[in-house]
Protein backbone atom coordinates (compact mmCIF):
# COMPACT_ATOMS: atom_id res chain seq x y z
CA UNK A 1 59.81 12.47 113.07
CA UNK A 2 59.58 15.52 111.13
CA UNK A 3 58.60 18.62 113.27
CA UNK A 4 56.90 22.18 112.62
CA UNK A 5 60.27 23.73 113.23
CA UNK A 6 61.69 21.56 110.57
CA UNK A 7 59.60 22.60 108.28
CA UNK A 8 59.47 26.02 108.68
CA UNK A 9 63.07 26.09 108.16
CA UNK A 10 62.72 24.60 105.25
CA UNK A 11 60.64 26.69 103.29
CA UNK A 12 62.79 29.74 104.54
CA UNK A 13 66.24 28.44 103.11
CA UNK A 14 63.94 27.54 100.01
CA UNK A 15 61.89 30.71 99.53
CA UNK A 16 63.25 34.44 98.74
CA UNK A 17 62.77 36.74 101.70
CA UNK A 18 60.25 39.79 100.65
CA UNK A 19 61.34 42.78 101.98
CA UNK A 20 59.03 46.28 103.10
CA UNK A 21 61.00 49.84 103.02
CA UNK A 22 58.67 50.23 106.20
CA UNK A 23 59.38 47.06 108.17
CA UNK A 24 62.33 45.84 106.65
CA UNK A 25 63.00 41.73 105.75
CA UNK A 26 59.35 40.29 106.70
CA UNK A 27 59.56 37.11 108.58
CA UNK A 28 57.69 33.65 107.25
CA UNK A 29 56.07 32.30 110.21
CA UNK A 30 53.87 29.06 110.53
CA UNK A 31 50.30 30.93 109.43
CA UNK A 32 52.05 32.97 106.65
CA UNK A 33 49.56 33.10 103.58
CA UNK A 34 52.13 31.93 101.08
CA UNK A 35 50.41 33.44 97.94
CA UNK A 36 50.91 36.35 99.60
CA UNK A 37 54.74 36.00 100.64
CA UNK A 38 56.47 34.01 97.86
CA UNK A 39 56.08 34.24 93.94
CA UNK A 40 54.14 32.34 91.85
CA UNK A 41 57.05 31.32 90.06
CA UNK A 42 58.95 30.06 92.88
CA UNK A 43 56.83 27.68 95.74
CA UNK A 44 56.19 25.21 92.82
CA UNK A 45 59.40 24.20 93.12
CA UNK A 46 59.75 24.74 96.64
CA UNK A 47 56.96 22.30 97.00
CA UNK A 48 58.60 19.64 95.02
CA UNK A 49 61.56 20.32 97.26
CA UNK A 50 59.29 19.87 99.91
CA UNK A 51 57.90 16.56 98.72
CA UNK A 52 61.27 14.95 97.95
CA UNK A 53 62.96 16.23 101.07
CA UNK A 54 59.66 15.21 103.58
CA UNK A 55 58.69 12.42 101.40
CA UNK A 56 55.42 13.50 101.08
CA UNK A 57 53.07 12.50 98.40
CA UNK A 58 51.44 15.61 96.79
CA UNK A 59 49.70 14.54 94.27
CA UNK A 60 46.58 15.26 95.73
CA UNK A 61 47.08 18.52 95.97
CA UNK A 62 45.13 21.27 93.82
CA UNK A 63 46.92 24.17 92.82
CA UNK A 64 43.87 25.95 91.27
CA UNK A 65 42.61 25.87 94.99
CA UNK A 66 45.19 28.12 95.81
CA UNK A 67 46.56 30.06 92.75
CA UNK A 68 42.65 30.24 91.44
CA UNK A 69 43.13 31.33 87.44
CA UNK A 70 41.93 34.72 86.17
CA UNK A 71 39.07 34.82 83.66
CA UNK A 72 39.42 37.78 82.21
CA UNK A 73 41.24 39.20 78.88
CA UNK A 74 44.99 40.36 78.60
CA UNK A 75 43.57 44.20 78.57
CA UNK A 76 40.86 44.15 81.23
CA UNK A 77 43.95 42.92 83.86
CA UNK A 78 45.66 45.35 83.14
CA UNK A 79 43.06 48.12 83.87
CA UNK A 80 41.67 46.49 86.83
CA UNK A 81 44.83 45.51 88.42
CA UNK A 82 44.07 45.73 91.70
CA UNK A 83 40.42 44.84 91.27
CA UNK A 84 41.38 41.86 90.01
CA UNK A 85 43.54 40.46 92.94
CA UNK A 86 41.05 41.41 95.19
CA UNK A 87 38.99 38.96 93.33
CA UNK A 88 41.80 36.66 92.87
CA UNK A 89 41.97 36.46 96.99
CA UNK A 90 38.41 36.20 97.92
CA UNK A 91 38.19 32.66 95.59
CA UNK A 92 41.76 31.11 96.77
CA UNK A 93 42.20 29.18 99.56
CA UNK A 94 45.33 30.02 102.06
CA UNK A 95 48.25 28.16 101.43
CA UNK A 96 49.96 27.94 105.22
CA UNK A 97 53.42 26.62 106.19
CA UNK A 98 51.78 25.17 108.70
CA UNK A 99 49.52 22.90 106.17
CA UNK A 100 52.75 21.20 105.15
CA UNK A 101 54.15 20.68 108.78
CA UNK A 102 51.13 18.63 109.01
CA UNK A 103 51.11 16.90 105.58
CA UNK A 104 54.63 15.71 106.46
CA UNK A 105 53.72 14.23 109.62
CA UNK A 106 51.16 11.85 107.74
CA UNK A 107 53.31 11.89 104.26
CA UNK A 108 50.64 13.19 102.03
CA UNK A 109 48.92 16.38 101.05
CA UNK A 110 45.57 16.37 103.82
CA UNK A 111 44.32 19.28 102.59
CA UNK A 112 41.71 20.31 99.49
């Protein structure tokens, strides 16, 4: 049976640790917003990892819910930056560790 521990271990072999200058390496823990900790570029394949290693089927899962995309042109972003991911977090749904600790114990995505 796979377990939360399991899990979590997982995704922090598979996922680059982030580091702060004022807290140093910054642990990923079971409620960990993933958007916020990992980069876009790398929990998609993390999450097939994830699936092939847990044999879970995530095919349900919808990665707009979570990675919500930005409406606005090439220039605006860059002006309103931060503005912008403000926005981006109020519309996204948190992406937890612990949210695939419990998909695996079923063997599909429960969540969206």
């Amino acid at each position: 049976m796979v377990t939360e521990t399991d899990v979590l271990e997982f995704f922090r072999d598979e996922l680059s640790v982030p580091f702060s200058w004022k807290n140093g390496r910054i642990a990923l823990e079971m409620d960990t917003v993933l958007q916020d900790y990992a980069e876009l570029d790398e929990l998609p394949y993390a999450i097939d990892d994830y699936s092939e290693k847990f044999s879970v089927d995530i095919s349900a899962m919808n990665i707009q819910a979570y990675y919500p995309p930005v409406e606005a042109s090439l220039l605006s972003r860059f002006f309103r930056r931060g503005q912008i991911n403000d926005e981006m977090k109020q519309n996204r749904k948190p992406l937890t560790v612990r949210m695939f600790a419990e998909s695996a114990k079923t063997g599909k995505w429960m969540y969206d």
